[in-house]
C-alpha atoms as a PDB file:
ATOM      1  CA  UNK A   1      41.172  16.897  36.983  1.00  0.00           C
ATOM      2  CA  UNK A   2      41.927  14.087  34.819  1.00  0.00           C
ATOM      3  CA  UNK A   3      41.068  10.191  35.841  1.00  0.00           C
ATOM      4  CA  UNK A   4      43.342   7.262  34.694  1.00  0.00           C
ATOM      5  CA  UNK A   5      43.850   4.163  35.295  1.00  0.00           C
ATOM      6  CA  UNK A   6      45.937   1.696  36.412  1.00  0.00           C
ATOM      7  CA  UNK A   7      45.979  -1.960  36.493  1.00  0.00           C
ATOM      8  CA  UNK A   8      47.145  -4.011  40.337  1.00  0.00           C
ATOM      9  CA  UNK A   9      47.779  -7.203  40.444  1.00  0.00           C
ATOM     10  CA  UNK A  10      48.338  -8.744  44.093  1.00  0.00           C
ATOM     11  CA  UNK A  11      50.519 -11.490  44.917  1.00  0.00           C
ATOM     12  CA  UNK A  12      50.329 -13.196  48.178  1.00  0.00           C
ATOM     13  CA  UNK A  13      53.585 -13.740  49.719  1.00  0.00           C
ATOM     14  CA  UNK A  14      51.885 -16.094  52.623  1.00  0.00           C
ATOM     15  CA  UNK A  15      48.525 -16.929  53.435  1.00  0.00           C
ATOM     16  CA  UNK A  16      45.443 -15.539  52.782  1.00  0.00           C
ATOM     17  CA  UNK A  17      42.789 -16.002  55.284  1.00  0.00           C
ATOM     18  CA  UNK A  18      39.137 -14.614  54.311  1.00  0.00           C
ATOM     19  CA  UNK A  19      36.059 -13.561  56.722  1.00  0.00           C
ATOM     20  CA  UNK A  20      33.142 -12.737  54.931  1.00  0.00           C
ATOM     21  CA  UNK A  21      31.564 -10.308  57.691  1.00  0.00           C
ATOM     22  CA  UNK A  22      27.846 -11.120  56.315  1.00  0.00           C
ATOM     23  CA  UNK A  23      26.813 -13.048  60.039  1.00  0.00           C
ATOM     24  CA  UNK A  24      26.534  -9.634  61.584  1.00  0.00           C
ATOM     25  CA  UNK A  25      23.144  -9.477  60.068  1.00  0.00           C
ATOM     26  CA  UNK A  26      21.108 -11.397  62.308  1.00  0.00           C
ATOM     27  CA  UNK A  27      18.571 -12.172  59.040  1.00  0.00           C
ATOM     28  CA  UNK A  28      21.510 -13.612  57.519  1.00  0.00           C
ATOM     29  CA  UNK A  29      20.817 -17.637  56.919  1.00  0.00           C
ATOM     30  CA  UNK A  30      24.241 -18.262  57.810  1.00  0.00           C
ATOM     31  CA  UNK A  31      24.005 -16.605  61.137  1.00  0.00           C
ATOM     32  CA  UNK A  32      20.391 -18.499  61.261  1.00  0.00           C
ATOM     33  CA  UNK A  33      21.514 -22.030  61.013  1.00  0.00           C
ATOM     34  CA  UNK A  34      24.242 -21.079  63.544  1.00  0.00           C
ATOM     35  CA  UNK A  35      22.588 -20.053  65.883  1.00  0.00           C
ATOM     36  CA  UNK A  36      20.577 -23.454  65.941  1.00  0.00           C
ATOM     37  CA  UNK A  37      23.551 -24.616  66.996  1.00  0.00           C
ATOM     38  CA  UNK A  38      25.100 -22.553  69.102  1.00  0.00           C
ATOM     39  CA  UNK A  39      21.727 -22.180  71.184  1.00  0.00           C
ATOM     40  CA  UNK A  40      22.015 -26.127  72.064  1.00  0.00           C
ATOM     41  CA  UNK A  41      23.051 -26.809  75.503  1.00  0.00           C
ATOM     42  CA  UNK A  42      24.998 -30.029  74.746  1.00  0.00           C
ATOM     43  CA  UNK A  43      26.284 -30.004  71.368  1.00  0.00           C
ATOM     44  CA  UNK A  44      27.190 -33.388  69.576  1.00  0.00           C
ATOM     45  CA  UNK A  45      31.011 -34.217  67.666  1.00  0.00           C
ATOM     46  CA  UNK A  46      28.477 -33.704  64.626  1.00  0.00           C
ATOM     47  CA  UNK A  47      27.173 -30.477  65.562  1.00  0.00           C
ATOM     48  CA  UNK A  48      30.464 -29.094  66.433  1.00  0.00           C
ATOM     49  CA  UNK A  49      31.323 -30.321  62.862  1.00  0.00           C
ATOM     50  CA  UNK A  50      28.506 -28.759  61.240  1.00  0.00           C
ATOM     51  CA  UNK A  51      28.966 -24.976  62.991  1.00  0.00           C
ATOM     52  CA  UNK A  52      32.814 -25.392  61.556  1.00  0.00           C
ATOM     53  CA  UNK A  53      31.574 -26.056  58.228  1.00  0.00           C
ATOM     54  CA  UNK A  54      28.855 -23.297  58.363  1.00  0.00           C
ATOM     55  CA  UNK A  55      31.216 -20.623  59.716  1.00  0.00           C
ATOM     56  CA  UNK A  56      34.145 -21.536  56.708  1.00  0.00           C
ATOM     57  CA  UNK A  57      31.287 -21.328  54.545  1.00  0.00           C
ATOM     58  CA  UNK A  58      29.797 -17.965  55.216  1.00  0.00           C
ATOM     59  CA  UNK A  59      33.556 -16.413  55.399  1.00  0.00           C
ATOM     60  CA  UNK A  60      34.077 -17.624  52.173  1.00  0.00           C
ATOM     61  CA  UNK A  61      33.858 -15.035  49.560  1.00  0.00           C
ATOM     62  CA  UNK A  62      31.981 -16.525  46.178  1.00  0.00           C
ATOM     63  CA  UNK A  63      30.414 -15.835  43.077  1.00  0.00           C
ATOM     64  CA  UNK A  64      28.601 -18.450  41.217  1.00  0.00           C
ATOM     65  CA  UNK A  65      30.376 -17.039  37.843  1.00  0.00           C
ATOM     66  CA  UNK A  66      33.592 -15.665  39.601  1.00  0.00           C
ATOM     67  CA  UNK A  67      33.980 -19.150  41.911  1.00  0.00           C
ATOM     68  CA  UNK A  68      35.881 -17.615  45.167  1.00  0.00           C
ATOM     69  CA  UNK A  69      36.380 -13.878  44.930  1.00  0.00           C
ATOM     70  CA  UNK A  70      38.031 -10.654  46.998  1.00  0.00           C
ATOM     71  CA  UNK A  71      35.824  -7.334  47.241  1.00  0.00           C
ATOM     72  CA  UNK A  72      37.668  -4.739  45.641  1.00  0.00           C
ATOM     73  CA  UNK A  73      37.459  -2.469  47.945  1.00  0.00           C
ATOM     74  CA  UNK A  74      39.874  -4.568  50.349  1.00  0.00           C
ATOM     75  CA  UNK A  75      42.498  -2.749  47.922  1.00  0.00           C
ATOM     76  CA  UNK A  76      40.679   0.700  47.692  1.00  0.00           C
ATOM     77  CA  UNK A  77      40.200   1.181  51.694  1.00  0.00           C
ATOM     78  CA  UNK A  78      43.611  -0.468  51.719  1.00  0.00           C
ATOM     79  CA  UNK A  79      45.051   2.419  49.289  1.00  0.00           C
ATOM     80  CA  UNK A  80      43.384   5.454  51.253  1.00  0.00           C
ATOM     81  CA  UNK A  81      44.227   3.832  54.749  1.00  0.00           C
ATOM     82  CA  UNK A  82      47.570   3.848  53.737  1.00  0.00           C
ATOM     83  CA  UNK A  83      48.034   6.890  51.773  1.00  0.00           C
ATOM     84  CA  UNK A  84      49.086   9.132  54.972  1.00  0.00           C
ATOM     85  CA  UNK A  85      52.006   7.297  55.931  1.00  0.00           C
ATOM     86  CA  UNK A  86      53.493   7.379  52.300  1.00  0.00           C
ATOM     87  CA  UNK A  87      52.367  10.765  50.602  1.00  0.00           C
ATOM     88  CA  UNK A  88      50.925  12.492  53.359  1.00  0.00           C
ATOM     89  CA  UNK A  89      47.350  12.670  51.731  1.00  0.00           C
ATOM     90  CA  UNK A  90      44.610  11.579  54.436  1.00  0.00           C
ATOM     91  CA  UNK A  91      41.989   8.737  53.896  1.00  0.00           C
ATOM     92  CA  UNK A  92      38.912  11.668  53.469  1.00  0.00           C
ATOM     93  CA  UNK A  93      40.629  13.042  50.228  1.00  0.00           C
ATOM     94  CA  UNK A  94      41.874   9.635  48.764  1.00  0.00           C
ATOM     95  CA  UNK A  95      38.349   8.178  49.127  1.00  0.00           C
ATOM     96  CA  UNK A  96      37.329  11.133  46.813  1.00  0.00           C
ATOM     97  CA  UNK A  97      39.762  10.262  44.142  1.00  0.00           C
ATOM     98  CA  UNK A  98      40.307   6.461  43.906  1.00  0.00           C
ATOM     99  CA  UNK A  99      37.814   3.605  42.812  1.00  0.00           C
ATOM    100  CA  UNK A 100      37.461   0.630  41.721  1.00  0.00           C
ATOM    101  CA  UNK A 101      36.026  -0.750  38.560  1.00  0.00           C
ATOM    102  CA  UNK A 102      34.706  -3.662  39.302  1.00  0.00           C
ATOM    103  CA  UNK A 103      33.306  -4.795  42.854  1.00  0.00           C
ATOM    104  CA  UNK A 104      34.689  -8.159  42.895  1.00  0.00           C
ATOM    105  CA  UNK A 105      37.977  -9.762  41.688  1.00  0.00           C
ATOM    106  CA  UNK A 106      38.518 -12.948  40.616  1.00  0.00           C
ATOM    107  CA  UNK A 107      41.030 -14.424  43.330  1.00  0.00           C
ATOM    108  CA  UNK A 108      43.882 -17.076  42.064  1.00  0.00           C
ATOM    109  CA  UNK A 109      44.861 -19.494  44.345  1.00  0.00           C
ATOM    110  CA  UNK A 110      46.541 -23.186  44.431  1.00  0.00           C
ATOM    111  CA  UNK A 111      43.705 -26.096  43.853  1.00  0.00           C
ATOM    112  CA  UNK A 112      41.644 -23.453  42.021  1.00  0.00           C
ATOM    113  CA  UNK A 113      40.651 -26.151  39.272  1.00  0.00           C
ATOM    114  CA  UNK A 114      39.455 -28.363  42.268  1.00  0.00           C
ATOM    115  CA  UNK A 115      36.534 -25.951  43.125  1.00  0.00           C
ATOM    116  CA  UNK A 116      33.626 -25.580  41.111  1.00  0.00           C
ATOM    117  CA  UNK A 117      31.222 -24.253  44.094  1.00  0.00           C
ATOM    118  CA  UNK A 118      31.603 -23.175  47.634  1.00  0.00           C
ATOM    119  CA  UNK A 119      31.367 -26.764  48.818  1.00  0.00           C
ATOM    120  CA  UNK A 120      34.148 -27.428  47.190  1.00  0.00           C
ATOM    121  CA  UNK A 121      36.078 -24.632  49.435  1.00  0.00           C
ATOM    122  CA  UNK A 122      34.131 -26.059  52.629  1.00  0.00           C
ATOM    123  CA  UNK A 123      34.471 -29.731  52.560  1.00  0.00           C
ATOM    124  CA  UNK A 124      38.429 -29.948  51.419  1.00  0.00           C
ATOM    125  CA  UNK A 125      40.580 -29.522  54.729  1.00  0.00           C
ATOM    126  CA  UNK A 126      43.246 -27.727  51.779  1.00  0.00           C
ATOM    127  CA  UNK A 127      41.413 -24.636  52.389  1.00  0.00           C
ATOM    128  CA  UNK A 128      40.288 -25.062  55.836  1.00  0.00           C
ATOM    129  CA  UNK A 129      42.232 -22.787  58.706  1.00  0.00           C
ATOM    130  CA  UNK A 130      41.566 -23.601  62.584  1.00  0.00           C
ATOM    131  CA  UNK A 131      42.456 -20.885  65.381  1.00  0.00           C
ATOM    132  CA  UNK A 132      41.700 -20.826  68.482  1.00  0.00           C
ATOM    133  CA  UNK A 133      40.490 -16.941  69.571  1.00  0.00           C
ATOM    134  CA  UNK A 134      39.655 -15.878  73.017  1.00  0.00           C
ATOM    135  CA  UNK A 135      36.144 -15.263  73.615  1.00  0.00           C
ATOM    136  CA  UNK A 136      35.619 -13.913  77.096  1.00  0.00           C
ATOM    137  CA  UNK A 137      37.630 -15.874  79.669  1.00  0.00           C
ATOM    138  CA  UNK A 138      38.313 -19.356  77.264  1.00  0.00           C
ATOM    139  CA  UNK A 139      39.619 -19.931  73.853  1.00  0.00           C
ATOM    140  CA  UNK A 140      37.321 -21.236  70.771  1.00  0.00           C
ATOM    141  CA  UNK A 141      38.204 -23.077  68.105  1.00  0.00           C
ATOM    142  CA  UNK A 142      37.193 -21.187  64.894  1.00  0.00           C
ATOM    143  CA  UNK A 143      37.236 -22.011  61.153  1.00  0.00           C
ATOM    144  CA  UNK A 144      38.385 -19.901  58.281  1.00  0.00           C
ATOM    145  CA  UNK A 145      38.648 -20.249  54.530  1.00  0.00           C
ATOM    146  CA  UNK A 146      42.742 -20.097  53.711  1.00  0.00           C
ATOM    147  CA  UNK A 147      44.060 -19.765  49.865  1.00  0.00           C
ATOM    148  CA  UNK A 148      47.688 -20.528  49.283  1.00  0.00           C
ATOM    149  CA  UNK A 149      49.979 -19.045  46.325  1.00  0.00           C
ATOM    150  CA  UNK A 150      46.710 -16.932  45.743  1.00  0.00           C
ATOM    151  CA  UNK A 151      47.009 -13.510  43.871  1.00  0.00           C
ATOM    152  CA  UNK A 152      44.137 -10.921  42.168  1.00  0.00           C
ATOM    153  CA  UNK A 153      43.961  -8.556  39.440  1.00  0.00           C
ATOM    154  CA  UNK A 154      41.967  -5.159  39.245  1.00  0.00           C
ATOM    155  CA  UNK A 155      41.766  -1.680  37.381  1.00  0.00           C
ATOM    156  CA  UNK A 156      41.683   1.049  39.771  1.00  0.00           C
ATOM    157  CA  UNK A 157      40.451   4.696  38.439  1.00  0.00           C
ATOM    158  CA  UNK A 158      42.220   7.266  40.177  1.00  0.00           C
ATOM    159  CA  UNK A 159      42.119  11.837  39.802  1.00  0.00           C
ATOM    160  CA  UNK A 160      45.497  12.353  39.357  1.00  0.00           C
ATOM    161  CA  UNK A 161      45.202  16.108  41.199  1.00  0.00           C
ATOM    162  CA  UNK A 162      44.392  13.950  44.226  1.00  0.00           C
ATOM    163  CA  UNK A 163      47.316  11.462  44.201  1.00  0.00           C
ATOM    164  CA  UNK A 164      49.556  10.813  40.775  1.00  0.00           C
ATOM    165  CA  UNK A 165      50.568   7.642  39.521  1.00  0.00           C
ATOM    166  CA  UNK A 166      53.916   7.313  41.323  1.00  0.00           C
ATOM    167  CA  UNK A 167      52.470   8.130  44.142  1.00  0.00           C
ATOM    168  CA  UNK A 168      49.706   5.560  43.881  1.00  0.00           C
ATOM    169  CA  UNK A 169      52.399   2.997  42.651  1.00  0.00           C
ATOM    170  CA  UNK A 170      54.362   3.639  46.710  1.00  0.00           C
ATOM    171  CA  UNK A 171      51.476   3.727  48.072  1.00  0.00           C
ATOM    172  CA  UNK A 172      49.737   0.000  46.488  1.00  0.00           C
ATOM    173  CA  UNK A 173      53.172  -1.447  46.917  1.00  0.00           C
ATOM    174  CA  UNK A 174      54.117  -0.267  50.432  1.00  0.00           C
ATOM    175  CA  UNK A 175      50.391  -1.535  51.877  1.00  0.00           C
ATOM    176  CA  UNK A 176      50.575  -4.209  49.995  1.00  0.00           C
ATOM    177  CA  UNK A 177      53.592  -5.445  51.559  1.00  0.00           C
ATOM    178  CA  UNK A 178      53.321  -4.086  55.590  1.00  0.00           C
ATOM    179  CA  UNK A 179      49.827  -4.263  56.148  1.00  0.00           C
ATOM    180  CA  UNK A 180      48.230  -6.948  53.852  1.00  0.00           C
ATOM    181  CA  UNK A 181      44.323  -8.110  52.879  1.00  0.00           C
ATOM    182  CA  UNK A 182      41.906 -10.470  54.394  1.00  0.00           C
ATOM    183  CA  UNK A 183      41.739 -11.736  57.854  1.00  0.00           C
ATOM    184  CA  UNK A 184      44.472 -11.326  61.015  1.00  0.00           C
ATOM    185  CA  UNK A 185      46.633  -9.387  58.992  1.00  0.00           C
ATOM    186  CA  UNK A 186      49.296  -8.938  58.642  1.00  0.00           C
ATOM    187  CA  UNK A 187      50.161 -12.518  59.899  1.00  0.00           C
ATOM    188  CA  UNK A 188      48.251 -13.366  56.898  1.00  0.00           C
ATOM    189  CA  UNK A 189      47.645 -11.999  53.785  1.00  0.00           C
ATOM    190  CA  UNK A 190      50.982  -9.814  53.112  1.00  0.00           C
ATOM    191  CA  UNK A 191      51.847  -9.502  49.083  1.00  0.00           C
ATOM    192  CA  UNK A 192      53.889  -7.687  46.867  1.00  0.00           C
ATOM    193  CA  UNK A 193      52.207  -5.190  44.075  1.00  0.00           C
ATOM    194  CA  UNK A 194      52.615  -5.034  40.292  1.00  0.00           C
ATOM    195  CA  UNK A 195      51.021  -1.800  38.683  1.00  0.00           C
ATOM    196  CA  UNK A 196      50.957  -0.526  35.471  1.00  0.00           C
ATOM    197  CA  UNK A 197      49.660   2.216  33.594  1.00  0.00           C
ATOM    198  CA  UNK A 198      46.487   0.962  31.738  1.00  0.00           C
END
């Protein structure tokens, strides 16, 4: 077994929407001040204002060092997801032989030098997204954190017995492309792959 490493860099070829999934937890102070909302029978212009700025907040991924951020492992589960299709290697064996050396990559994006922190992101209608989703039998309106011309760099370690560097080149490029990162993909957050031997 030998490990190397390669370095990806992601460019986005259309939008990238994020969704931070941290409101699951129910502890979660985003999910908190929510819920103070959403538990209101009548809700105001201004709380229907405040739950859109709340929501784009919490989907926002951010680092106060690293400003707004993608988890590394969108490209690792991304890489052994899409392994089969291209090599024929399935997702149980690529998990044991690619990984990521860092947890969080710094994302580029158009307006970057506008944001210094997340309320930066929240309060500039630039990187605001509104959908309307069906919940039930009606539609809501939603808000998401959107990054245009956005791309990412990473080193990924990988054991070349279980997939070699050509291989791992088809399979970063062909994911990249067809499937994408973030949210409603791949309507969203389709890119094209650079990697290089590191």
């Amino acid at each position: 077994m030998a490990i190397q490493a390669a370095n990806i860099t992601i460019n986005g070829m259309n939008y990238l929407l994020q969704n931070n999934p941290q409101t699951v937890d129910p502890f979660n102070r985003y999910t908190k001040a929510k819920k103070s909302i959403t538990a209101k029978h009548t809700k105001t212009e201004d709380d229907l204002l405040e739950l859109g700025n709340i929501e784009t907040e919490s989907k926002v991924y951010f680092d106060d060092d690293l400003g707004v951020y993608v988890p590394t492992r969108w490209l690792t589960e991304a890489i052994c997801t899409g392994a089969f299709a291209v090599i024929k290697t399935g997702k149980a064996k690529m998990r044991g032989g690619v990984f990521a050396a860092e947890d969080k990559a710094k994302l580029h994006y158009e307006g970057s030098n506008t944001v210094k922190t997340i309320a930066d992101v929240v309060m500039n209608p630039k990187f605001r997204h509104r959908a309307m989703l069906p919940q039930g039998q009606v539609r809501v309106a939603k808000d998401f954190p959107i990054f245009k011309k956005w791309s990412f760099s990473t080193v990924i370690e990988f054991d070349d017995t279980v997939v070699d560097f050509a291989g791992l080149v088809k399979v970063v490029q062909r994911t990249a492309q067809y499937v994408g990162f973030g949210d409603f993909r791949p309507t969203f957050g389709r890119a094209t792959a650079e990697v290089a031997h590191v």
